[in-house]
C-alpha atoms as a PDB file:
ATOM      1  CA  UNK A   1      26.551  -3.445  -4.661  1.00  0.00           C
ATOM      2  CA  UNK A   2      28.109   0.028  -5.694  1.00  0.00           C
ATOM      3  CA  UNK A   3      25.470   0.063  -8.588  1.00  0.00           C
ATOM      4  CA  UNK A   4      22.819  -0.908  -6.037  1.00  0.00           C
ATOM      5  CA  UNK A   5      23.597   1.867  -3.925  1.00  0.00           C
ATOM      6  CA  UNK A   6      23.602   3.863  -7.176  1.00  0.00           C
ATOM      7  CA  UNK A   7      20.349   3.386  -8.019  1.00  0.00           C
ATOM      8  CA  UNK A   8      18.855   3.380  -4.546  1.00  0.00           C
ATOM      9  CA  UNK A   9      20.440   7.321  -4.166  1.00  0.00           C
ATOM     10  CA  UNK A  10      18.978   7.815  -7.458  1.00  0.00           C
ATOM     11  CA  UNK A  11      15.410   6.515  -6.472  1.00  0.00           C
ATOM     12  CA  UNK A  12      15.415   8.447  -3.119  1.00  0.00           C
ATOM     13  CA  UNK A  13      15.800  11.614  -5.236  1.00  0.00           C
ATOM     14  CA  UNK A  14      13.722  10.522  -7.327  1.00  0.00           C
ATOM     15  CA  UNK A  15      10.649   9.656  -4.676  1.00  0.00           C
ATOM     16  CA  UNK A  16      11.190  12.656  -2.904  1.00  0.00           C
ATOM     17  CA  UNK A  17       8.546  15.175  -4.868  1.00  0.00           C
ATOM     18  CA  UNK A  18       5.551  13.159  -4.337  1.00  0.00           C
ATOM     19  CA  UNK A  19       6.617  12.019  -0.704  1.00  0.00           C
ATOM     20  CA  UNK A  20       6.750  15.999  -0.176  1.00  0.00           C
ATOM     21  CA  UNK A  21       3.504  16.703  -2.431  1.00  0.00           C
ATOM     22  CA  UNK A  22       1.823  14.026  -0.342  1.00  0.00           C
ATOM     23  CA  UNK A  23       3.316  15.076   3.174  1.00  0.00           C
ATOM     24  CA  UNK A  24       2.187  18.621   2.393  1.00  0.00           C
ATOM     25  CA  UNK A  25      -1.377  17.746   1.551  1.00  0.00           C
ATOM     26  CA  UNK A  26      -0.984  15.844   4.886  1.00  0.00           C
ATOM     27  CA  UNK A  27      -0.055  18.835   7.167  1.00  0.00           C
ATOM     28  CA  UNK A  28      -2.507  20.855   4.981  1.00  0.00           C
ATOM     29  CA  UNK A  29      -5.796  18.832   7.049  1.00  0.00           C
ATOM     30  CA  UNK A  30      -3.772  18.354   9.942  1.00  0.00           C
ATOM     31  CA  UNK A  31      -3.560  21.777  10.723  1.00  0.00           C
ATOM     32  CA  UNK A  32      -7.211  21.879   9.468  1.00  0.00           C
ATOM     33  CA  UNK A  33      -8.110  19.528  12.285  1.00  0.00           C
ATOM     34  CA  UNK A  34      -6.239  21.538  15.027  1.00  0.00           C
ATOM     35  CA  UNK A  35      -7.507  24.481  13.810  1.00  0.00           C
ATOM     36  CA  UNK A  36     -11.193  23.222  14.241  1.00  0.00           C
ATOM     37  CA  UNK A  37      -9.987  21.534  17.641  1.00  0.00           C
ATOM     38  CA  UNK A  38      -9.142  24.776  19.397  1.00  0.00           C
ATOM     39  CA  UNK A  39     -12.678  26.389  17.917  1.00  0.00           C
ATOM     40  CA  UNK A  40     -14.168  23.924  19.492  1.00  0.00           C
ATOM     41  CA  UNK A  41     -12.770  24.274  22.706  1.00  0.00           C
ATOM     42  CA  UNK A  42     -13.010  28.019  22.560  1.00  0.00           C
ATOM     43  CA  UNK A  43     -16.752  27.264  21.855  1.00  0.00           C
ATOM     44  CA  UNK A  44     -16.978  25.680  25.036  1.00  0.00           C
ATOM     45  CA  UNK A  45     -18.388  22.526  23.166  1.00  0.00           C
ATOM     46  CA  UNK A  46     -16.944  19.271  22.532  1.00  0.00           C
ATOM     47  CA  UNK A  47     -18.677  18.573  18.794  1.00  0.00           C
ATOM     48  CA  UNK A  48     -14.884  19.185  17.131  1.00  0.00           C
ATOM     49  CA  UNK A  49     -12.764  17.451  19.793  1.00  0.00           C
ATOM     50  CA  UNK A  50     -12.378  13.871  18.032  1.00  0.00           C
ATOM     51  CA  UNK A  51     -11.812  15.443  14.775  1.00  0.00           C
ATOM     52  CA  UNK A  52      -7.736  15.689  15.018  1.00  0.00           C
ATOM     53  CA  UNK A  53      -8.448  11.992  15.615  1.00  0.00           C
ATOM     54  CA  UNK A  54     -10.545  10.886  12.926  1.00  0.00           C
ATOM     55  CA  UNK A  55      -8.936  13.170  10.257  1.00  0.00           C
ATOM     56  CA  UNK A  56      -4.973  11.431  11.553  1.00  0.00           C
ATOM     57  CA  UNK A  57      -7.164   8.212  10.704  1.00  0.00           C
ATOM     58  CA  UNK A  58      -8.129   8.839   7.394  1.00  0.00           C
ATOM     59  CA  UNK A  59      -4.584   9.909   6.753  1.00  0.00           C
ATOM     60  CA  UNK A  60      -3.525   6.915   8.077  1.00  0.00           C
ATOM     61  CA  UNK A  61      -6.057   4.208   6.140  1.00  0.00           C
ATOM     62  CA  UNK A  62      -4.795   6.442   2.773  1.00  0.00           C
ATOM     63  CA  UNK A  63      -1.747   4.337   3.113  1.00  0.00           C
ATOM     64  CA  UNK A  64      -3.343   1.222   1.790  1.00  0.00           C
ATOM     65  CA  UNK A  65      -2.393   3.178  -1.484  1.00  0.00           C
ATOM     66  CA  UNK A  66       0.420   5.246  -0.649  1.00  0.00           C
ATOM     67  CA  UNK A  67       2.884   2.777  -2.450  1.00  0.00           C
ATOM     68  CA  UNK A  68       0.571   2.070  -5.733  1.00  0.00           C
ATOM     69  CA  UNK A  69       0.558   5.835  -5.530  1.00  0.00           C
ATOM     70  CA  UNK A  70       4.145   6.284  -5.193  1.00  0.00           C
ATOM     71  CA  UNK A  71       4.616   4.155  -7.897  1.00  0.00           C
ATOM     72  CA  UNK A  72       2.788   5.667 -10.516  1.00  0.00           C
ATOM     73  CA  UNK A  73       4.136   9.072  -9.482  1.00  0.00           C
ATOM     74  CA  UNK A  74       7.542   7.376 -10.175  1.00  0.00           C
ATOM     75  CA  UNK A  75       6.588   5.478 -13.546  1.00  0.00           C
ATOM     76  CA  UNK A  76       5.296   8.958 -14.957  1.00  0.00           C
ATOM     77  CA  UNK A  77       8.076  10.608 -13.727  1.00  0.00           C
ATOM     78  CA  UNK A  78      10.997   8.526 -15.672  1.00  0.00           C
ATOM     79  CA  UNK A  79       8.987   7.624 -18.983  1.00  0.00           C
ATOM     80  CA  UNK A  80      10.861   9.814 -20.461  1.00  0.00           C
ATOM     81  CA  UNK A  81      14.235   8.463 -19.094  1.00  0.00           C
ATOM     82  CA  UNK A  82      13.012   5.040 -19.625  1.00  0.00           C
ATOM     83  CA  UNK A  83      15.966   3.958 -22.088  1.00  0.00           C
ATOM     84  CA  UNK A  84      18.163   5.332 -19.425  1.00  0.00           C
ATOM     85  CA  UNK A  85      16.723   2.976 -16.989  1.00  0.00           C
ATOM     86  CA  UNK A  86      15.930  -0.182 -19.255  1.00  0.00           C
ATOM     87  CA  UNK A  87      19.801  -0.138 -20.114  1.00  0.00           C
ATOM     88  CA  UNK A  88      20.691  -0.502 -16.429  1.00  0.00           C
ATOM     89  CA  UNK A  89      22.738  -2.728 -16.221  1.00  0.00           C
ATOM     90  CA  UNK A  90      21.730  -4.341 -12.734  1.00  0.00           C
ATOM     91  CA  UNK A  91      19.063  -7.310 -13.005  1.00  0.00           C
ATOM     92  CA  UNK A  92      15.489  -5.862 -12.981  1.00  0.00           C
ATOM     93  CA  UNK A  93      14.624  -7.604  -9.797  1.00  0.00           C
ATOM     94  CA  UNK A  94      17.104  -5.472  -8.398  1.00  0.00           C
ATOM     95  CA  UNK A  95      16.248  -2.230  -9.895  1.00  0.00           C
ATOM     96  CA  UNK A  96      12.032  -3.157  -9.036  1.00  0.00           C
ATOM     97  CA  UNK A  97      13.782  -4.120  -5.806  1.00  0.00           C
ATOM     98  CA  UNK A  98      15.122  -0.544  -5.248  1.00  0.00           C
ATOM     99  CA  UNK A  99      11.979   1.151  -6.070  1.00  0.00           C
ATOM    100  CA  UNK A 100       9.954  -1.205  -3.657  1.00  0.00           C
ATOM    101  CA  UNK A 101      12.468  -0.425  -0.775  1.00  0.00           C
ATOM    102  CA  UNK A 102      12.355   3.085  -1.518  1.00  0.00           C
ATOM    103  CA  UNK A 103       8.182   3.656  -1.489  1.00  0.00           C
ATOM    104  CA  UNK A 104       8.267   1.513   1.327  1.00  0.00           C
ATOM    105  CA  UNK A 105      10.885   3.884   3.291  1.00  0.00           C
ATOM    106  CA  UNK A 106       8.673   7.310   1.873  1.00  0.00           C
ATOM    107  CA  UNK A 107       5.673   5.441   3.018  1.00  0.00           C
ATOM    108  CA  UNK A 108       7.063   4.932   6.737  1.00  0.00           C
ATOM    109  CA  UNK A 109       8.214   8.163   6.801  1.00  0.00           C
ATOM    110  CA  UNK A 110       4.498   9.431   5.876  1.00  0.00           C
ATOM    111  CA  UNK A 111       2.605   6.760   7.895  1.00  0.00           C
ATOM    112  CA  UNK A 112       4.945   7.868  11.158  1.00  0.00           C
ATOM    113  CA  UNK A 113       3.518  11.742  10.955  1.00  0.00           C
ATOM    114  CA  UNK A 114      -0.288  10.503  10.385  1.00  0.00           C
ATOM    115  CA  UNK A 115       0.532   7.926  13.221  1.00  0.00           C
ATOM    116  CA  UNK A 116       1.513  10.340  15.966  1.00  0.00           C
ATOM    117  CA  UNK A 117      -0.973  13.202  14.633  1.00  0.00           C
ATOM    118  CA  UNK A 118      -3.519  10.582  15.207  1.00  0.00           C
ATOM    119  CA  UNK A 119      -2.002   8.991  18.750  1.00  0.00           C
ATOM    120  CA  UNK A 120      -2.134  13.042  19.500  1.00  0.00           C
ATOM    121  CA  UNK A 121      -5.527  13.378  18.744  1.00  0.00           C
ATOM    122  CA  UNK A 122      -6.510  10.460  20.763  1.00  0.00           C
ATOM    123  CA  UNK A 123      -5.338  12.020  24.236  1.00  0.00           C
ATOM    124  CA  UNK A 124      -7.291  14.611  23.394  1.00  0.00           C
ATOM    125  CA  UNK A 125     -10.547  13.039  23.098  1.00  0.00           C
ATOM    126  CA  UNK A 126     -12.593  13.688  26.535  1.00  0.00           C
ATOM    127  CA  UNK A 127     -14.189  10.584  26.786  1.00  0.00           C
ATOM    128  CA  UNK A 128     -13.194   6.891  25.135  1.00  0.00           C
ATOM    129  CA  UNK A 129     -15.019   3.952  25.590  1.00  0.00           C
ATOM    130  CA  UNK A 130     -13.493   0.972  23.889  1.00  0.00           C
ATOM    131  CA  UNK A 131     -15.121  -2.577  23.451  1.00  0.00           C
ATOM    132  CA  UNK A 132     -14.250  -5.253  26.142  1.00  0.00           C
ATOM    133  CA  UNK A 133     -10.756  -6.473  25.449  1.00  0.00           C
ATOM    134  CA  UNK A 134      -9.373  -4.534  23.194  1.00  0.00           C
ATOM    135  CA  UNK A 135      -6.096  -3.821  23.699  1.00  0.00           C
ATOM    136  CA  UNK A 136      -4.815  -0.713  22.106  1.00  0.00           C
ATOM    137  CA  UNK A 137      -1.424  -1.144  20.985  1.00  0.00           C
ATOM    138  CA  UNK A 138      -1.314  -4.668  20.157  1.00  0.00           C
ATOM    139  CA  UNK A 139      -4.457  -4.422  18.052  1.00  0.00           C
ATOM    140  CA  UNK A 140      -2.785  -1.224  15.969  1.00  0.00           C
ATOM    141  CA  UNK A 141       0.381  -3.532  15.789  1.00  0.00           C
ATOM    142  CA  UNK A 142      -1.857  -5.917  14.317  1.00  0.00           C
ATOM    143  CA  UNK A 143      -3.360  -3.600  12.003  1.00  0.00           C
ATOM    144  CA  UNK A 144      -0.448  -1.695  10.525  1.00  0.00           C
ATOM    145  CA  UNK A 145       1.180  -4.942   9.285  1.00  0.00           C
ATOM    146  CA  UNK A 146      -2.019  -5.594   8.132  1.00  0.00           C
ATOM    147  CA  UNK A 147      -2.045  -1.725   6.185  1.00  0.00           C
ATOM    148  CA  UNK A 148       1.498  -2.749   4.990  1.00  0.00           C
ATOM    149  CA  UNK A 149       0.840  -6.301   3.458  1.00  0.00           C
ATOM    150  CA  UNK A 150      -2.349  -4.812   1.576  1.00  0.00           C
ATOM    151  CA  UNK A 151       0.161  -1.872   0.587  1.00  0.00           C
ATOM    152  CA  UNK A 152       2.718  -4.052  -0.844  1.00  0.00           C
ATOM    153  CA  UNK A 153       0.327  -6.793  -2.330  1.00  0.00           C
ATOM    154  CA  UNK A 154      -1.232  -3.325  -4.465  1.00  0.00           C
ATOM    155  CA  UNK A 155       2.223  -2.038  -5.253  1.00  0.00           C
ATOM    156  CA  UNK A 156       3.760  -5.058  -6.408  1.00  0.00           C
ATOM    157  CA  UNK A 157       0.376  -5.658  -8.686  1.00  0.00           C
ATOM    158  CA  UNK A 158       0.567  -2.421 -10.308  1.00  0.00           C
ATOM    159  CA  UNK A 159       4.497  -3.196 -11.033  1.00  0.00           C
ATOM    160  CA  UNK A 160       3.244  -5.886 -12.706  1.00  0.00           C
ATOM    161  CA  UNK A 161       0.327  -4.940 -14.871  1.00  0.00           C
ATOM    162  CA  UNK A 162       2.418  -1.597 -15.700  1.00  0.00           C
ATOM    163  CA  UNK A 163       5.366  -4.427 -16.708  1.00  0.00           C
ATOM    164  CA  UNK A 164       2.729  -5.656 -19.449  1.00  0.00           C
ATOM    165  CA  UNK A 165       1.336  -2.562 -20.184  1.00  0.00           C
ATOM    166  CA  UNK A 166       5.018  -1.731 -21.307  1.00  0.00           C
ATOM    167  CA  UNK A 167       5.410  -4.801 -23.104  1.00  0.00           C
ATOM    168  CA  UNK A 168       1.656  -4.229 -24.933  1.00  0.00           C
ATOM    169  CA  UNK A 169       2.616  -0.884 -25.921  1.00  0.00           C
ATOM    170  CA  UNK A 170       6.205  -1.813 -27.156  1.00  0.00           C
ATOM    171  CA  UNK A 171       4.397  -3.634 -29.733  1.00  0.00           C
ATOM    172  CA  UNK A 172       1.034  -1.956 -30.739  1.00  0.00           C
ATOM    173  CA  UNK A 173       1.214   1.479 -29.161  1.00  0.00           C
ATOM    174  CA  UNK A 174      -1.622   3.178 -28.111  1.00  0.00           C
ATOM    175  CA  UNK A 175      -4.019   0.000 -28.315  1.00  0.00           C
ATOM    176  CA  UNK A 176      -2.495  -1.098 -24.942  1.00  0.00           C
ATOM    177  CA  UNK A 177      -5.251   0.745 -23.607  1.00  0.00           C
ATOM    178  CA  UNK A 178      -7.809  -0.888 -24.862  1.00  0.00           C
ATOM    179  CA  UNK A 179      -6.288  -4.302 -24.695  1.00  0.00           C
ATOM    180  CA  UNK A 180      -5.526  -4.018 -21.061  1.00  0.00           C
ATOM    181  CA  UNK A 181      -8.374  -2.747 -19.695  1.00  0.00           C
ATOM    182  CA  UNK A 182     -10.287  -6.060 -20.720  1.00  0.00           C
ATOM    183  CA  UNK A 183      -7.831  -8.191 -19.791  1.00  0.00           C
ATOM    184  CA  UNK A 184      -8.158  -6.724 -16.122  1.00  0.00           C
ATOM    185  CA  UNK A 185     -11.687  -7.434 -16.412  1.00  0.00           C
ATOM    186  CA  UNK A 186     -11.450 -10.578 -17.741  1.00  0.00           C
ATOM    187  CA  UNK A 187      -8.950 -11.881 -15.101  1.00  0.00           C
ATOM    188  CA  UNK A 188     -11.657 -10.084 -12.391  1.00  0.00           C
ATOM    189  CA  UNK A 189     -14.216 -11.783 -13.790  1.00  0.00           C
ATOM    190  CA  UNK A 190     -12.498 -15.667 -13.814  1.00  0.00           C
ATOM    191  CA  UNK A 191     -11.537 -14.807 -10.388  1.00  0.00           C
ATOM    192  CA  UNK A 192     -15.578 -14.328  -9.195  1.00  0.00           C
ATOM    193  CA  UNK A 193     -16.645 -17.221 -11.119  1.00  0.00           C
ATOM    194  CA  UNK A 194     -13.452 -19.375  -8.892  1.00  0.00           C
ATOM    195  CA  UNK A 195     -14.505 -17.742  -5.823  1.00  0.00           C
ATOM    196  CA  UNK A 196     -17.998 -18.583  -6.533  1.00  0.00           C
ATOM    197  CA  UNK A 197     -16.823 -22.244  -7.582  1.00  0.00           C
ATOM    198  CA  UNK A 198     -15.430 -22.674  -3.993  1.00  0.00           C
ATOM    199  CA  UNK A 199     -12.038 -23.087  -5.689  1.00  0.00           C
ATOM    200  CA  UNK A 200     -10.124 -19.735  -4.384  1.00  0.00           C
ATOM    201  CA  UNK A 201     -11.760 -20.853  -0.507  1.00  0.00           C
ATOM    202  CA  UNK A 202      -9.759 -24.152  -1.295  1.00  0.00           C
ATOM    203  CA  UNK A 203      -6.585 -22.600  -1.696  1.00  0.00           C
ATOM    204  CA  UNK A 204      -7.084 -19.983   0.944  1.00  0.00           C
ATOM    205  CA  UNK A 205      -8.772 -20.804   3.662  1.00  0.00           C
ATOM    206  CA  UNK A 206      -6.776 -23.348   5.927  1.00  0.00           C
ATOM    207  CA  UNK A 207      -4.755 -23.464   8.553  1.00  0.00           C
ATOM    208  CA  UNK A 208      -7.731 -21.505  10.767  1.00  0.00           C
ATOM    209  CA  UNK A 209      -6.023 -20.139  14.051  1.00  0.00           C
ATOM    210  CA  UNK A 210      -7.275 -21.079  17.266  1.00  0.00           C
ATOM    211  CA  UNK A 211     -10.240 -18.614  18.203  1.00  0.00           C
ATOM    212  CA  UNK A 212      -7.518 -18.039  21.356  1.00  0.00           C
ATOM    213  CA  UNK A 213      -4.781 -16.786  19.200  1.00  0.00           C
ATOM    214  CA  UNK A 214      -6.854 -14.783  16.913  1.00  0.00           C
ATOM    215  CA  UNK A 215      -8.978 -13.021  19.838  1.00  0.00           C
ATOM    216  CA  UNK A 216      -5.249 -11.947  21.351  1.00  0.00           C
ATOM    217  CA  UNK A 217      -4.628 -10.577  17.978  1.00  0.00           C
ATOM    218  CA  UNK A 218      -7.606  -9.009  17.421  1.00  0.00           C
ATOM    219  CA  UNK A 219     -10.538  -8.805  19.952  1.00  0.00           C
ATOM    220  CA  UNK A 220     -13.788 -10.722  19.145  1.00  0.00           C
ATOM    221  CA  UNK A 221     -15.511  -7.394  20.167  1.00  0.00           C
ATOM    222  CA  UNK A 222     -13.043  -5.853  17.362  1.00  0.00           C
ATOM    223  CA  UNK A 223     -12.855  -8.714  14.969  1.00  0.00           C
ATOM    224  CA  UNK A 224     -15.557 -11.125  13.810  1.00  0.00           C
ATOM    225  CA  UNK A 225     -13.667 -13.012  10.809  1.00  0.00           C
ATOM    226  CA  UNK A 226     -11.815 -15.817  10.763  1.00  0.00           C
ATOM    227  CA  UNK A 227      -7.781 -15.486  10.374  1.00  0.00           C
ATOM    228  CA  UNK A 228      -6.472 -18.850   8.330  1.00  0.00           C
ATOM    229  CA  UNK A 229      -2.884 -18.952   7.497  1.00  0.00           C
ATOM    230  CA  UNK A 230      -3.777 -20.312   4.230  1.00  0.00           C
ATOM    231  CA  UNK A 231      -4.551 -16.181   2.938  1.00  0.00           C
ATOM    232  CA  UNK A 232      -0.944 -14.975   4.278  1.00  0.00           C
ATOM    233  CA  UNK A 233       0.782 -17.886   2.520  1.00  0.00           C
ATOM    234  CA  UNK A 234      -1.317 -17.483  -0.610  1.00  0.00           C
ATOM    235  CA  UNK A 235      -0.773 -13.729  -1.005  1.00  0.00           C
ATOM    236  CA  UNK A 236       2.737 -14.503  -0.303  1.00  0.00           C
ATOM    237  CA  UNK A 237       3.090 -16.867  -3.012  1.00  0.00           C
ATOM    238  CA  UNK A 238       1.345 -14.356  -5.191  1.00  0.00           C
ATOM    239  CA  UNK A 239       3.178 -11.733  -4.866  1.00  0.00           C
ATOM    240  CA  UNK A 240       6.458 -13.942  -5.127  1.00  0.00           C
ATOM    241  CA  UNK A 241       5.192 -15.187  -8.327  1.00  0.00           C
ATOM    242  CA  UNK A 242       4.485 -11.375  -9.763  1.00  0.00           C
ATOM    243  CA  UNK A 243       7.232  -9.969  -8.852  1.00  0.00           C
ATOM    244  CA  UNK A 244       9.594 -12.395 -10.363  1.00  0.00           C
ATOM    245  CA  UNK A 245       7.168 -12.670 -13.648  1.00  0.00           C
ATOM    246  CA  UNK A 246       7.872  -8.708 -13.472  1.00  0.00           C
ATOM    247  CA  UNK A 247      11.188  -9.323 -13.431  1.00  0.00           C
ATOM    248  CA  UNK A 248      11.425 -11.798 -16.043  1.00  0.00           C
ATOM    249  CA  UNK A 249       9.274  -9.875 -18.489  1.00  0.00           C
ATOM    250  CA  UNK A 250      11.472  -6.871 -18.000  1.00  0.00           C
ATOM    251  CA  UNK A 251      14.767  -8.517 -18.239  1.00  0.00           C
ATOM    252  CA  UNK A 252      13.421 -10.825 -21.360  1.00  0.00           C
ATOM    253  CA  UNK A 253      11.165  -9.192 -23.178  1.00  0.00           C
ATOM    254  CA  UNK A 254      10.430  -5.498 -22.539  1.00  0.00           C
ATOM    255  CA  UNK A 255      11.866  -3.006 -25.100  1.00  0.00           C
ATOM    256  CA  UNK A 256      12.202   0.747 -25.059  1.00  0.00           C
ATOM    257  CA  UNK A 257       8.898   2.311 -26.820  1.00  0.00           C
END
């Protein structure tokens, strides 16, 4: 646990230039978007008055890719430390484990400024009209788990293909990049052709809630889609099964290139 802690410290440090690179460019537009807000209202006209708004919810949506961000930042940051690392000697799940927990904790940290920017920005707005039953705070509940599933699936992913990418270049160097390009698009490809077989709608979709319990979640004014329990426990499985392939690979087979 003392190593743990070790590396977590270390990662922290570590994750702190882009989550400060990133937080900056974030203040950057959201003084941008006050600075237009108080034009507007010294125009006497109400054109720039959603635009704190809109600009805290770009910010916010940007965190679908804050942690495949955060991770790349970090993977270009230590490659040329990487011995260092690989030598660790904690269990790779661990040490993928720390840098997961960290990106997540940067990405909170970022998603909670956008978040209240944006709840700001929304009390300013003179007039809101929302569809029929919508409720506003259990539908953005339901929606930032939603940002921080996609988040993690895309982190954990990356971790993955940049797991082989190691391996690939461990063994024929610069070639990697030609080599794993195609196998991305390969592996795109068979996964079209399944979901045009009806085989990936198999595996997914069951387990459809009741319209009841997925109009309290999200609004059929809001929400359209069907919600099957079948995608959660599929992605979950997935990203189970990458993450410990990640691990394995790294622990078994990765060297220092």
């Amino acid at each position: 646990m003392t190593a743990w802690r070790a590396l977590f410290k270390k990662e922290i440090r570590l994750g702190s230039l882009g989550f400060f690179v990133f937080l900056g460019f974030e203040l950057v537009l959201m003084a941008f978007g006050v600075w237009l807000y108080f034009r507007a209202l010294q125009d006497g006209g109400v054109g720039y008055r959603s635009v704190m708004f809109i600009i805290g919810v770009v910010l916010m949506t940007l965190h679908f890719f804050y942690l495949f961000g955060y991770l790349i930042v970090n993977a270009i940051q230590e490659r040329k430390t990487f011995h260092l690392w690989l030598n660790n000697p904690l269990p790779a799940w661990s040490m993928l484990g720390a840098k997961m927990v960290v990106g997540l904790i940067y990405m909170t940290l970022s998603f909670l400024v956008a978040s209240i920017y944006t709840w700001i920005g929304s009390l300013l707005i003179p007039y809101v009209s929302l569809p029929a039953g919508v409720h506003v705070y259990r539908t953005a509940t339901v929606l930032i788990a939603y940002l921080y599933w996609v988040a993690l699936y895309i982190g954990i992913v990356f971790m993955f293909l940049w797991t082989i990418e190691r391996i690939i270049r461990s063994r024929i160097g610069r070639l990697v990049w030609i080599i794993l390009p195609v196998g991305v698009i390969l592996m795109i490809l068979l996964l079209v052709k399944l979901s045009q077989w009806g085989i990936l709608a198999f595996f997914y979709n069951w387990g459809e809630l009741p319209s009841s319990v997925a109009n309290f979640l999200l609004p059929y004014s809001f929400f359209h889609g069907h919600i099957y329990i079948g995608n959660f426990v599929m992605d979950l499985l997935v990203m189970a099964l990458l993450f410990a392939g990640s691990s394995w690979l790294m622990d078994h087979k990765l060297e220092v290139s």
